[in-house]
PDB file of N, CA and C in Angstrom:
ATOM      1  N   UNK A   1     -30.071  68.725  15.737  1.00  0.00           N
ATOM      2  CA  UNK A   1     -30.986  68.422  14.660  1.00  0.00           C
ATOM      3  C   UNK A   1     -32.425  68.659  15.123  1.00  0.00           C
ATOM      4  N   UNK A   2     -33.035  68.059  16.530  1.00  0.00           N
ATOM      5  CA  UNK A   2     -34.453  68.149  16.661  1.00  0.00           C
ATOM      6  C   UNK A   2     -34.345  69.722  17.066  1.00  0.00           C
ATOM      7  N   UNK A   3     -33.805  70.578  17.348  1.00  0.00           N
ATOM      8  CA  UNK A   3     -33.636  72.244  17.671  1.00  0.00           C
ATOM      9  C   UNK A   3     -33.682  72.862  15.959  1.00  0.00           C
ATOM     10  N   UNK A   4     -33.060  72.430  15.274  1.00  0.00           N
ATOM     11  CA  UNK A   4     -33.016  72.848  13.321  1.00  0.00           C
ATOM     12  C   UNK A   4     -34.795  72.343  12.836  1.00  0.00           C
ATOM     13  N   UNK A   5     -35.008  71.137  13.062  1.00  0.00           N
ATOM     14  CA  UNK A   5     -36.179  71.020  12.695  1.00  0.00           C
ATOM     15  C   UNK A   5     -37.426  71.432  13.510  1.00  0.00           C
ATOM     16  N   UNK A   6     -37.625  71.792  14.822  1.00  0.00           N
ATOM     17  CA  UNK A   6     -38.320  71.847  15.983  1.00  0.00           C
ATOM     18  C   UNK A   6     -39.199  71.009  16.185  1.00  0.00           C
ATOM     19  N   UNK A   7     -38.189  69.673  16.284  1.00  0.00           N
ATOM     20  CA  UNK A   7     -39.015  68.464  17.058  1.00  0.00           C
ATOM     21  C   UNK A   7     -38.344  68.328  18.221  1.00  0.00           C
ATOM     22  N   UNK A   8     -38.911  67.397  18.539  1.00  0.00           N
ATOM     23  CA  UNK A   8     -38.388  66.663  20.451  1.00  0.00           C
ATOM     24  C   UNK A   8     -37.571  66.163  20.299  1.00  0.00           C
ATOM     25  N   UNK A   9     -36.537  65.776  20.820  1.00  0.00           N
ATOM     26  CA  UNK A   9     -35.165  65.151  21.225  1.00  0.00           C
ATOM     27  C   UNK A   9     -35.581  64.078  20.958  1.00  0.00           C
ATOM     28  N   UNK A  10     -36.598  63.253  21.912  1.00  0.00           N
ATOM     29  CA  UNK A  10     -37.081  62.354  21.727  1.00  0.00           C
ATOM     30  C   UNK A  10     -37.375  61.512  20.609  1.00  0.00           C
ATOM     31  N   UNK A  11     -38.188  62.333  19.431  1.00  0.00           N
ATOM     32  CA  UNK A  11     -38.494  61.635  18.428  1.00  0.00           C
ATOM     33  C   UNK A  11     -37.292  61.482  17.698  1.00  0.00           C
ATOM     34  N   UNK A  12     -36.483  62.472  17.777  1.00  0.00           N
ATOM     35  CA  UNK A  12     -35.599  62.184  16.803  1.00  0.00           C
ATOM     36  C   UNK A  12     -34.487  61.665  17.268  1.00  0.00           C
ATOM     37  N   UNK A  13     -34.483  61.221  18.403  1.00  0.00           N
ATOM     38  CA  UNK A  13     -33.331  59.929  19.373  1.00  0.00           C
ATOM     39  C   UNK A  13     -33.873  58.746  18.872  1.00  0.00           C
ATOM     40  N   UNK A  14     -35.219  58.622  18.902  1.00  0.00           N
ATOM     41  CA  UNK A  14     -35.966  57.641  18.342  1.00  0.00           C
ATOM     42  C   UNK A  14     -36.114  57.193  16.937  1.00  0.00           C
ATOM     43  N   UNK A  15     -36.164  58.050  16.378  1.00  0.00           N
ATOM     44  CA  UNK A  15     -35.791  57.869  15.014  1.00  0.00           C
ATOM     45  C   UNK A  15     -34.354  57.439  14.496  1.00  0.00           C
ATOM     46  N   UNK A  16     -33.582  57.535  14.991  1.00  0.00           N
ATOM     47  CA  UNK A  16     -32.391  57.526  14.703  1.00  0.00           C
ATOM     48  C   UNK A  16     -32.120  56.467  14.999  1.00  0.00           C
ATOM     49  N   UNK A  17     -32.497  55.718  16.344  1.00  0.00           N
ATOM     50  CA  UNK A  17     -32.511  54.153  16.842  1.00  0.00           C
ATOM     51  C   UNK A  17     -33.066  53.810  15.694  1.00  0.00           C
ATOM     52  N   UNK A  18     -34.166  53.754  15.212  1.00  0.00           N
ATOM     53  CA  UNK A  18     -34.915  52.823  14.397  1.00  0.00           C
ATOM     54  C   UNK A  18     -33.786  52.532  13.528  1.00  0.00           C
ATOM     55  N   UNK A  19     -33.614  53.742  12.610  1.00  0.00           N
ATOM     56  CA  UNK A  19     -32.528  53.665  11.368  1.00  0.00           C
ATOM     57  C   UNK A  19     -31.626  52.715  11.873  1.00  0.00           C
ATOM     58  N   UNK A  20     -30.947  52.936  12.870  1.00  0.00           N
ATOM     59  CA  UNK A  20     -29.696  52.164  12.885  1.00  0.00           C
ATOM     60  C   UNK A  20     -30.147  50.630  13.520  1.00  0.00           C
ATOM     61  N   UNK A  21     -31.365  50.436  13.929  1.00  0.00           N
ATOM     62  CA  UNK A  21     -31.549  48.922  14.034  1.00  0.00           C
ATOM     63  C   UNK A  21     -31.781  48.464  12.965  1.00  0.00           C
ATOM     64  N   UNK A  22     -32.588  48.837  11.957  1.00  0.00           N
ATOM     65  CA  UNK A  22     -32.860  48.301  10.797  1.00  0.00           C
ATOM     66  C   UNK A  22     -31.386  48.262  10.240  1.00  0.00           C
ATOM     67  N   UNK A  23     -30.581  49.075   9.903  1.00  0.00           N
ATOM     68  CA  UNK A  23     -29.221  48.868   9.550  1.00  0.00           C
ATOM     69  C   UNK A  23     -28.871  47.241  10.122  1.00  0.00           C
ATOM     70  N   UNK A  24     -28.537  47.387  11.392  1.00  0.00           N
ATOM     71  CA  UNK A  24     -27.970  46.472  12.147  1.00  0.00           C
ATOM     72  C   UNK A  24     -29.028  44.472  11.838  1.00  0.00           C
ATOM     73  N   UNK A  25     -30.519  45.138  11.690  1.00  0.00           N
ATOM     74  CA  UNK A  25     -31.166  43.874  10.853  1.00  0.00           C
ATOM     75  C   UNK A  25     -30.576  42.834   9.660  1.00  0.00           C
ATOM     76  N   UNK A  26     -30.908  44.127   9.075  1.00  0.00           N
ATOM     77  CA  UNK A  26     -30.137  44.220   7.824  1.00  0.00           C
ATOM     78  C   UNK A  26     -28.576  43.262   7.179  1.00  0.00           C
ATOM     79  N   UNK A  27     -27.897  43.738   7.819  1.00  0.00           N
ATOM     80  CA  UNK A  27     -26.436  43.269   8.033  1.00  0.00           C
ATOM     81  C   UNK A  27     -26.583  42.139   8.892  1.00  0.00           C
ATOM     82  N   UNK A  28     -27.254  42.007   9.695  1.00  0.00           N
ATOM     83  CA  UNK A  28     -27.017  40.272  10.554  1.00  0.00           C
ATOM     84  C   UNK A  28     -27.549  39.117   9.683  1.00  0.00           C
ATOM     85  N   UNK A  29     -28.520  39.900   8.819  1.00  0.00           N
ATOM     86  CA  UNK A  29     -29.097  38.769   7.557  1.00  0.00           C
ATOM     87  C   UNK A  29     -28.289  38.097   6.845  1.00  0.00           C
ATOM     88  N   UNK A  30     -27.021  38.368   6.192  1.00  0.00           N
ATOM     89  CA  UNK A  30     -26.424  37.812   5.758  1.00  0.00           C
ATOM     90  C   UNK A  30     -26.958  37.347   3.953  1.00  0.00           C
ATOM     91  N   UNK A  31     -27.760  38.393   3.604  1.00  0.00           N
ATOM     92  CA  UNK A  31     -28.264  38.297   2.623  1.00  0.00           C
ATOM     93  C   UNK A  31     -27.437  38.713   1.311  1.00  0.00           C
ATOM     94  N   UNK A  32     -26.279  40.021   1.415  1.00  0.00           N
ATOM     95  CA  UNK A  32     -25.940  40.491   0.334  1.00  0.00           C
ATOM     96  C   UNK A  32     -24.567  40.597   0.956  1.00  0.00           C
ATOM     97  N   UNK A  33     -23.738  40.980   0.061  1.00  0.00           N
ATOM     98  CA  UNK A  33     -21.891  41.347   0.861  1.00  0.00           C
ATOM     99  C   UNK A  33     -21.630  42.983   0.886  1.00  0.00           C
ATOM    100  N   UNK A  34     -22.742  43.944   0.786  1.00  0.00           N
ATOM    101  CA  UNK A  34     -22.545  44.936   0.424  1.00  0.00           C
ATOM    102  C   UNK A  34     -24.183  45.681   1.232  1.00  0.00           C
ATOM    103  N   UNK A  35     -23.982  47.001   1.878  1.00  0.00           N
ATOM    104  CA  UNK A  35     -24.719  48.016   2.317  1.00  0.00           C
ATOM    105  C   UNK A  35     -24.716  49.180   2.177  1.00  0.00           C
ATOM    106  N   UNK A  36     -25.733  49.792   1.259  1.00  0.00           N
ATOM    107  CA  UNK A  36     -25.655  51.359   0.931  1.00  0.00           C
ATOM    108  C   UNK A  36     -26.194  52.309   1.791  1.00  0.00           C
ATOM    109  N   UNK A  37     -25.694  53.120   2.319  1.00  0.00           N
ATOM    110  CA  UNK A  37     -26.372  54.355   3.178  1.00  0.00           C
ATOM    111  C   UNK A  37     -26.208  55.470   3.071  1.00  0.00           C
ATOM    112  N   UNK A  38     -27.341  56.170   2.524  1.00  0.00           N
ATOM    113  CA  UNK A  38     -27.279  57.499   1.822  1.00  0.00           C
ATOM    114  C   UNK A  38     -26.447  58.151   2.989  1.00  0.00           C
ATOM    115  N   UNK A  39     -25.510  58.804   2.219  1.00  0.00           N
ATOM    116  CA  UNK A  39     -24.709  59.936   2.583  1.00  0.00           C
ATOM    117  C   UNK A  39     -23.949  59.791   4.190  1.00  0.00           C
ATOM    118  N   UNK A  40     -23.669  58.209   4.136  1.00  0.00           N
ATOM    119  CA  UNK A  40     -22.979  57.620   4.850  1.00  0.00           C
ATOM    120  C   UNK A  40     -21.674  56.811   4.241  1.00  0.00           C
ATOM    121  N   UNK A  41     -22.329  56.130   2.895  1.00  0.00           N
ATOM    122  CA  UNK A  41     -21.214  55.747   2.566  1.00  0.00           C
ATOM    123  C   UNK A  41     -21.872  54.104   2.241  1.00  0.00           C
ATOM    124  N   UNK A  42     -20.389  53.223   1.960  1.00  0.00           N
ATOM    125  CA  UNK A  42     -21.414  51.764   1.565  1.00  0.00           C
ATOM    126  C   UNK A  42     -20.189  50.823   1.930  1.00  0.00           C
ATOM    127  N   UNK A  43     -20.986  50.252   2.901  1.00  0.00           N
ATOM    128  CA  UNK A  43     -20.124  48.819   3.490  1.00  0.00           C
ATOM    129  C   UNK A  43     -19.999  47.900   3.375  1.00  0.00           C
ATOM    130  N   UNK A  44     -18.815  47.178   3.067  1.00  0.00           N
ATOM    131  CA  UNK A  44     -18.612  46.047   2.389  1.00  0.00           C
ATOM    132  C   UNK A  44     -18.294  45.038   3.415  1.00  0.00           C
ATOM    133  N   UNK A  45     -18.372  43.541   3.317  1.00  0.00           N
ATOM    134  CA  UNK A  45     -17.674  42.680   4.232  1.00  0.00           C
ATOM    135  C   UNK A  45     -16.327  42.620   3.605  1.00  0.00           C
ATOM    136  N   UNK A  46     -16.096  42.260   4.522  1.00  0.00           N
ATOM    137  CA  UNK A  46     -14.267  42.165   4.325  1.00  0.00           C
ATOM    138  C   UNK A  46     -13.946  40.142   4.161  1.00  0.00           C
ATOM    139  N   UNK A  47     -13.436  39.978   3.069  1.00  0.00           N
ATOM    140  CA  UNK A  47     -13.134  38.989   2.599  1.00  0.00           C
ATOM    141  C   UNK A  47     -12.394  37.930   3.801  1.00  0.00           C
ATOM    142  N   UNK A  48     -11.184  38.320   4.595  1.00  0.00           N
ATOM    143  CA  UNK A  48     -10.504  38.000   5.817  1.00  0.00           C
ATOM    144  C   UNK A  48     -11.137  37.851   6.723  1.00  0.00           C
ATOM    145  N   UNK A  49     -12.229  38.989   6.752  1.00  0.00           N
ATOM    146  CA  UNK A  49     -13.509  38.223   8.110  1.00  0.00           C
ATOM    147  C   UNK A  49     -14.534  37.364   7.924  1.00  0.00           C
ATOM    148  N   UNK A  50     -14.939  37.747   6.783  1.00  0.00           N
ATOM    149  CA  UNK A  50     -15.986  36.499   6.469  1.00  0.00           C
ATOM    150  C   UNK A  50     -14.890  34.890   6.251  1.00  0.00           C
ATOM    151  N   UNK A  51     -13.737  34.589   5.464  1.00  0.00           N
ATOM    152  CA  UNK A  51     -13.441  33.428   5.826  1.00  0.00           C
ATOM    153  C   UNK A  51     -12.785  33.056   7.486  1.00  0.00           C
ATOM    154  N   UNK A  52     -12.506  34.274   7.827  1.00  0.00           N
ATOM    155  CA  UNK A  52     -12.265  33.498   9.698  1.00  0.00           C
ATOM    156  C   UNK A  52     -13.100  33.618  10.085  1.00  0.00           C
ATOM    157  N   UNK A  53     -14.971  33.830  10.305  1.00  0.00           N
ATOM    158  CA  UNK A  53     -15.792  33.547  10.603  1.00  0.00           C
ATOM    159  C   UNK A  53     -16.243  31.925   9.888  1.00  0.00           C
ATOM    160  N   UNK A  54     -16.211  31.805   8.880  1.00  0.00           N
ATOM    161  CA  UNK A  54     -16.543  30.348   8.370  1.00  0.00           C
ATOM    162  C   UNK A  54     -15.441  29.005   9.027  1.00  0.00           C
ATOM    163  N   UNK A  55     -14.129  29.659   9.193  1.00  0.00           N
ATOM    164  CA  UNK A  55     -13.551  28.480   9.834  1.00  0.00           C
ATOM    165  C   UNK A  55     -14.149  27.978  11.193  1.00  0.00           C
ATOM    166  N   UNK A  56     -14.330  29.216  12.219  1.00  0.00           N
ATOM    167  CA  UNK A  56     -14.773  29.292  13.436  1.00  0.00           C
ATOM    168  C   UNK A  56     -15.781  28.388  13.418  1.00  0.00           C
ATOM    169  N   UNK A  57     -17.022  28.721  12.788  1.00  0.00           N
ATOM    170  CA  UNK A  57     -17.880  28.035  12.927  1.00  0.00           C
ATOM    171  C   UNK A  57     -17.733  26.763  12.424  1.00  0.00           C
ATOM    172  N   UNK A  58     -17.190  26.321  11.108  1.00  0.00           N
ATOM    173  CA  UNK A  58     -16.900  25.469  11.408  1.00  0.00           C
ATOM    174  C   UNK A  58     -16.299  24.356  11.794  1.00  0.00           C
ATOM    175  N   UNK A  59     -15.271  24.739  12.724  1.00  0.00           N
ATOM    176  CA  UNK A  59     -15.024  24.405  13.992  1.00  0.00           C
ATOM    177  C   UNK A  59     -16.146  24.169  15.309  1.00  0.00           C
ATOM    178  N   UNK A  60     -16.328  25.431  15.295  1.00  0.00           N
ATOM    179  CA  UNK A  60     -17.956  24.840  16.361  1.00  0.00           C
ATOM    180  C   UNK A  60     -18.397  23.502  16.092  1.00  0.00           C
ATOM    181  N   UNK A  61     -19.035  23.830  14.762  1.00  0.00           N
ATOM    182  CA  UNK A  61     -19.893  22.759  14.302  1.00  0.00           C
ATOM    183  C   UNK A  61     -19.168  21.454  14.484  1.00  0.00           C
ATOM    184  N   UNK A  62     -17.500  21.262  14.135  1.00  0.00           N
ATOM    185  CA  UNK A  62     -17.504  19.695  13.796  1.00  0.00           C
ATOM    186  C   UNK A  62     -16.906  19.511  15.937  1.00  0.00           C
ATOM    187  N   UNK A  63     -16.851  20.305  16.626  1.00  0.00           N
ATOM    188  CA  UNK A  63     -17.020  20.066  17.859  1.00  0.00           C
ATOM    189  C   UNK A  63     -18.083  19.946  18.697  1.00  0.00           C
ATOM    190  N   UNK A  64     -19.167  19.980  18.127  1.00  0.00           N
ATOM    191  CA  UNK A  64     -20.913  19.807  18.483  1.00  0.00           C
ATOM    192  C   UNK A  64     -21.343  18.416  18.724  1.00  0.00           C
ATOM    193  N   UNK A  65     -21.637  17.642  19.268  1.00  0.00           N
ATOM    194  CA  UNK A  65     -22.208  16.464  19.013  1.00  0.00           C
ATOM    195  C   UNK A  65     -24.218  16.331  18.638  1.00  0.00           C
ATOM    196  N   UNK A  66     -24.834  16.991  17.322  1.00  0.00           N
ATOM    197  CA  UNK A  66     -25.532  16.759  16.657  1.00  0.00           C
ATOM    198  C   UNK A  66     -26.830  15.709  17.848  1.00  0.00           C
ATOM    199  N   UNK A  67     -26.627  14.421  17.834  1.00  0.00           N
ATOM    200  CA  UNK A  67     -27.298  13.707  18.466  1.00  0.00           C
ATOM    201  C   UNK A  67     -27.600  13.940  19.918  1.00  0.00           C
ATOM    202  N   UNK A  68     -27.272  14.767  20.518  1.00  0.00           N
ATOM    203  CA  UNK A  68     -27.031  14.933  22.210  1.00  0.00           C
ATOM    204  C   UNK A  68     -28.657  16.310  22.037  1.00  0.00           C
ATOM    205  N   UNK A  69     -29.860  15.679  22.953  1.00  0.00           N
ATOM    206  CA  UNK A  69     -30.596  16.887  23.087  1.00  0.00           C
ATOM    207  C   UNK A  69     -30.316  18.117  23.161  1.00  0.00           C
ATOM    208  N   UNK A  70     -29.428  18.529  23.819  1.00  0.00           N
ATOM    209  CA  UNK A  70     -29.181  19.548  24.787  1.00  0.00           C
ATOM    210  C   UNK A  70     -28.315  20.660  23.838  1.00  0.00           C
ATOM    211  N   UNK A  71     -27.063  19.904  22.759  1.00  0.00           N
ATOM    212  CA  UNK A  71     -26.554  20.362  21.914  1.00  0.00           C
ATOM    213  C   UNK A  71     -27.237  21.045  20.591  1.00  0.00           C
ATOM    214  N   UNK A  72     -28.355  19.888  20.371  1.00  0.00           N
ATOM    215  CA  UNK A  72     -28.736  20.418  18.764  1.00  0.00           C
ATOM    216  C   UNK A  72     -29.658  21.426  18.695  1.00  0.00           C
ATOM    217  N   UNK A  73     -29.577  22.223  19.287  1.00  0.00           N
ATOM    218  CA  UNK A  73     -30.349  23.395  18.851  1.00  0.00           C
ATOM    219  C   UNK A  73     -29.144  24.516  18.815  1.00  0.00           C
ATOM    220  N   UNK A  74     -28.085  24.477  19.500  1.00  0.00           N
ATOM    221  CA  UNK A  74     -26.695  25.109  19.070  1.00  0.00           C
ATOM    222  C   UNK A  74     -26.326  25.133  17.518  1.00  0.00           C
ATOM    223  N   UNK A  75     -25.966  23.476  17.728  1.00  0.00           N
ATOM    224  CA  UNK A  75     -25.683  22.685  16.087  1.00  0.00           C
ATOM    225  C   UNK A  75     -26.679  23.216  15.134  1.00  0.00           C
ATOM    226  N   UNK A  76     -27.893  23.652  14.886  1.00  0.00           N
ATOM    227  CA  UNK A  76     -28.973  23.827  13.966  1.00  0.00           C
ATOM    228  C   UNK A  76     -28.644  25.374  13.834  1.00  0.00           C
ATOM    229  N   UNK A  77     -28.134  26.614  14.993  1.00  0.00           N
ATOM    230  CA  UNK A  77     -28.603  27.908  14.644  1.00  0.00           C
ATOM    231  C   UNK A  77     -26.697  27.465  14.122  1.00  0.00           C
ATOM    232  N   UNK A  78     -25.680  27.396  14.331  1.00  0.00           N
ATOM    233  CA  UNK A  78     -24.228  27.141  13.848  1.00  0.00           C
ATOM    234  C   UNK A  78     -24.614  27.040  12.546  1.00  0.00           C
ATOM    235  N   UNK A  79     -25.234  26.206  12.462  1.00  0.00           N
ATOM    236  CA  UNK A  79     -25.002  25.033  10.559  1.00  0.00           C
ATOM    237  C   UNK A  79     -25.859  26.500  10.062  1.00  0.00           C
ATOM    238  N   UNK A  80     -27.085  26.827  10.211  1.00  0.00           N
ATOM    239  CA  UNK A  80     -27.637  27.935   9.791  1.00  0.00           C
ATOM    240  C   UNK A  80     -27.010  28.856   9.727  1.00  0.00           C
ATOM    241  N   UNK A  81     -26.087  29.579  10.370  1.00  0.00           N
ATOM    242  CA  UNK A  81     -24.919  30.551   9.985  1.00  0.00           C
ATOM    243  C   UNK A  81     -24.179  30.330   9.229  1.00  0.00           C
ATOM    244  N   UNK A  82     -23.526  29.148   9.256  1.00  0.00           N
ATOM    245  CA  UNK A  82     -22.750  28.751   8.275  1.00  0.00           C
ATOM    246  C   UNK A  82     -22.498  28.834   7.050  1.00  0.00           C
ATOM    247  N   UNK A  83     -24.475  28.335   6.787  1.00  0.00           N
ATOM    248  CA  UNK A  83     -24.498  28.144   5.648  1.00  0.00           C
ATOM    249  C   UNK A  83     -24.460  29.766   5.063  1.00  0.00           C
ATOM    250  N   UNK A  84     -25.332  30.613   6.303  1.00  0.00           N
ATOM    251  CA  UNK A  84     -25.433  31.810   5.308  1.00  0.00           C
ATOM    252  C   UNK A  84     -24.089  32.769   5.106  1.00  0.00           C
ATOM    253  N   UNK A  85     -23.041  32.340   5.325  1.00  0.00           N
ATOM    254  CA  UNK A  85     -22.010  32.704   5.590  1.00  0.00           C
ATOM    255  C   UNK A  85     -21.243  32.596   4.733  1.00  0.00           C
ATOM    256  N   UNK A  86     -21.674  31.278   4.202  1.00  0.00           N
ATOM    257  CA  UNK A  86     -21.423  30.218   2.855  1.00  0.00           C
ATOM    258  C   UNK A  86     -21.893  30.852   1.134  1.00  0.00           C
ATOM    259  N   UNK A  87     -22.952  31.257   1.623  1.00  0.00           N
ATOM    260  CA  UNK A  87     -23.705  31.910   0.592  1.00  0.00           C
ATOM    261  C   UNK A  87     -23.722  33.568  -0.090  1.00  0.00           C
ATOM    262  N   UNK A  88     -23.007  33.877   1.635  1.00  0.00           N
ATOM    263  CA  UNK A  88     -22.283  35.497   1.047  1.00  0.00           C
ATOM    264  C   UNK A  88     -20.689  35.371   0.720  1.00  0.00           C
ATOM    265  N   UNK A  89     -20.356  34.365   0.521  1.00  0.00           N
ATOM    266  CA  UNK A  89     -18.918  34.474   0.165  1.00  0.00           C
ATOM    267  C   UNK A  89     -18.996  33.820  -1.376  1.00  0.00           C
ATOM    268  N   UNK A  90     -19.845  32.736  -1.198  1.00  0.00           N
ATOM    269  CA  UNK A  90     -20.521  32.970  -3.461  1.00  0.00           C
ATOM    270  C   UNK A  90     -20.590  34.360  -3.642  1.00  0.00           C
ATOM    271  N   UNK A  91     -21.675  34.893  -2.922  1.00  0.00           N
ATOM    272  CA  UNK A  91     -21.932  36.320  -3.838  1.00  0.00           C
ATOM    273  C   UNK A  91     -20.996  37.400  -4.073  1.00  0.00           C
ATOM    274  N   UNK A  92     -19.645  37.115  -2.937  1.00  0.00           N
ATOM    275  CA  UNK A  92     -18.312  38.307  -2.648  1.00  0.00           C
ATOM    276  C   UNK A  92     -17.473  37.525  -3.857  1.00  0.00           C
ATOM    277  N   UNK A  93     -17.689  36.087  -4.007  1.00  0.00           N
ATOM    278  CA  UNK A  93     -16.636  35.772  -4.979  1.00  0.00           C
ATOM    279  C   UNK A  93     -16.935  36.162  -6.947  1.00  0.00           C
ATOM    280  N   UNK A  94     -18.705  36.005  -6.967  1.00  0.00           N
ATOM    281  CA  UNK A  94     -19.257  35.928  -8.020  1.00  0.00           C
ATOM    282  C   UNK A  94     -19.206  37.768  -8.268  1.00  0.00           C
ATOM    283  N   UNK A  95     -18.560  38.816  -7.848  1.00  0.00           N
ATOM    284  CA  UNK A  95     -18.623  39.819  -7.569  1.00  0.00           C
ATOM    285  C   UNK A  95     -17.243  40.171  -8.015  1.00  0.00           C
ATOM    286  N   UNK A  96     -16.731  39.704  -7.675  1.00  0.00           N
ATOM    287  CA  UNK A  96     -14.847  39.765  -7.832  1.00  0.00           C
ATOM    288  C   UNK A  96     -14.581  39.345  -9.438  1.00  0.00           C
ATOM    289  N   UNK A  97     -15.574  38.025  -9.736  1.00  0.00           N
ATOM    290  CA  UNK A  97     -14.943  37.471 -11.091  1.00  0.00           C
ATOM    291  C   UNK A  97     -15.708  38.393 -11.972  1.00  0.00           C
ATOM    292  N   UNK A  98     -16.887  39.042 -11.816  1.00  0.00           N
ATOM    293  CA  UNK A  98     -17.638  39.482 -12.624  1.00  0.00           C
ATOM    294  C   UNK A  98     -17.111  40.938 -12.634  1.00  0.00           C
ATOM    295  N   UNK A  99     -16.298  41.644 -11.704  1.00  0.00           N
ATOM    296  CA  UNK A  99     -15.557  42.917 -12.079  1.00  0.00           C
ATOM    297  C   UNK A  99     -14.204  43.147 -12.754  1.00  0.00           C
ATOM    298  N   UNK A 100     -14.016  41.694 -12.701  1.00  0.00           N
ATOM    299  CA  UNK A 100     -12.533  41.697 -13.459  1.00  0.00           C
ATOM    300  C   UNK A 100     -12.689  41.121 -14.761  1.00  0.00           C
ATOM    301  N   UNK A 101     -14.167  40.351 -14.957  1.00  0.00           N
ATOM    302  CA  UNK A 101     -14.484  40.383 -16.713  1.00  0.00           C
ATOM    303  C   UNK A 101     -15.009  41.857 -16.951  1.00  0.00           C
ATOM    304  N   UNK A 102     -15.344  42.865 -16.241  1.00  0.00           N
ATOM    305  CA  UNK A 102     -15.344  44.046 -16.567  1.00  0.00           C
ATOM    306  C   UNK A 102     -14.213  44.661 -17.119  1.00  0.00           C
ATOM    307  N   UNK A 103     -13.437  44.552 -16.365  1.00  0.00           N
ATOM    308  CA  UNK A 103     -12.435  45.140 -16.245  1.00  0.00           C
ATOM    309  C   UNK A 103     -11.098  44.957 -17.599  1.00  0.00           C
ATOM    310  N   UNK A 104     -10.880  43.282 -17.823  1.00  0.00           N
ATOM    311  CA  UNK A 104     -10.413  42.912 -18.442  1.00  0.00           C
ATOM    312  C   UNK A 104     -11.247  43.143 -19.866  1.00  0.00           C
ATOM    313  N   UNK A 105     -12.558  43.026 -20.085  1.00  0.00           N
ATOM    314  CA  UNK A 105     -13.640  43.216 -21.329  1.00  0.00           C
ATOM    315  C   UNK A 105     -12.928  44.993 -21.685  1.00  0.00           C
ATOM    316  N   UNK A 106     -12.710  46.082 -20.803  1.00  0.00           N
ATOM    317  CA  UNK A 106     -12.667  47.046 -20.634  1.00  0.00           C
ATOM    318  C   UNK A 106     -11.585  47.557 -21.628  1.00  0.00           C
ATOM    319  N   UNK A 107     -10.368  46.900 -20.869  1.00  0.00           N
ATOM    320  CA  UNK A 107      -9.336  47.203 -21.276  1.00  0.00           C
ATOM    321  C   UNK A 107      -8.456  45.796 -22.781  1.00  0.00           C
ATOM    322  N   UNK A 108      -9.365  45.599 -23.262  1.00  0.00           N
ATOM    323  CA  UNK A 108      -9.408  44.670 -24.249  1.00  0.00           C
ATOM    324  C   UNK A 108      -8.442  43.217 -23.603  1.00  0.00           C
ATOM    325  N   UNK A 109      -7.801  42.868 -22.588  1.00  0.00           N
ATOM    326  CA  UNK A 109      -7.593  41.680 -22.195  1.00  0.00           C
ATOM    327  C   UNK A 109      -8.746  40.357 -22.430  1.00  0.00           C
ATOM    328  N   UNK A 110      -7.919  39.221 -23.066  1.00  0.00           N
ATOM    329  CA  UNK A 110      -8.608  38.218 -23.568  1.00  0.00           C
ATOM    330  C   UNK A 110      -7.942  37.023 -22.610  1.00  0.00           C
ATOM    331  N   UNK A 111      -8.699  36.357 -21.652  1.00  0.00           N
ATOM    332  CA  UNK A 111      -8.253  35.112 -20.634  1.00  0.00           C
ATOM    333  C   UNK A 111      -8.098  34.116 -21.626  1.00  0.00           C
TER     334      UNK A 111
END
C-alpha cells in the first residue's frame, strides 16, 4: 500500500495502528452491541459471551470484600464493568424485540 500510494512504510504502519486502536477504544467502551467498518464488515457481540462475561464478574464481585482498602478499587472498576456490560445486553435485547416487531409487523403476524 505505502509503494501504490508513495508514502513511507512508516506512516502508513502508523496509520493503520491508529485505526485499529481507535477500533479497539471503541469496543472496550461498551457503549453499543454493534461495530461498523467500512469495507471490513460489522461486528456484533455475541449474546453467549456477553452473558458469561456478566456471570464472571459477577462472581468476582460477590467474592470481593467491598470494605477491605486494598480490595475496593478492584470492586469499583468490576461493578463498573458490570454495569456496562449490563447496559449492552438492554441494548442486544431491546434490538432483538424491536426486529422481530419488524419482522412480525412485516409479515402481518399479530402477538
Amino acid at each position: 500500500m505505502a509503494d501504490e500510494l508513495s508514502l513511507s512504510k512508516e506512516l502508513v504502519t502508523d496509520a493503520v495502528n491508529f485505526f485499529y486502536s481507535r477500533v479497539r477504544i471503541n469496543m472496550s467502551k461498551l457503549t453499543t452491541s454493534t461495530i461498523q467498518l467500512p469495507n471490513l464488515g460489522t461486528f456484533k457481540i455475541r449474546n453467549e459471551k456477553l452473558e458469561k462475561q456478566i456471570k464472571k464478574n459477577e462472581q468476582i464481585l460477590g467474592n470481593l470484600d467491598p470494605t477491605s482498602f486494598e480490595k475496593y478499587g478492584v470492586h469499583k472498576s468490576v461493578k463498573e464493568k458490570l454495569e456496562k456490560l449490563k447496559g449492552v445486553k438492554e441494548i442486544v435485547e431491546d434490538q432483538k424485540k424491536t426486529k422481530k416487531e419488524f419482522y412480525n409487523n412485516r409479515d402481518g403476524k399479530v402477538d
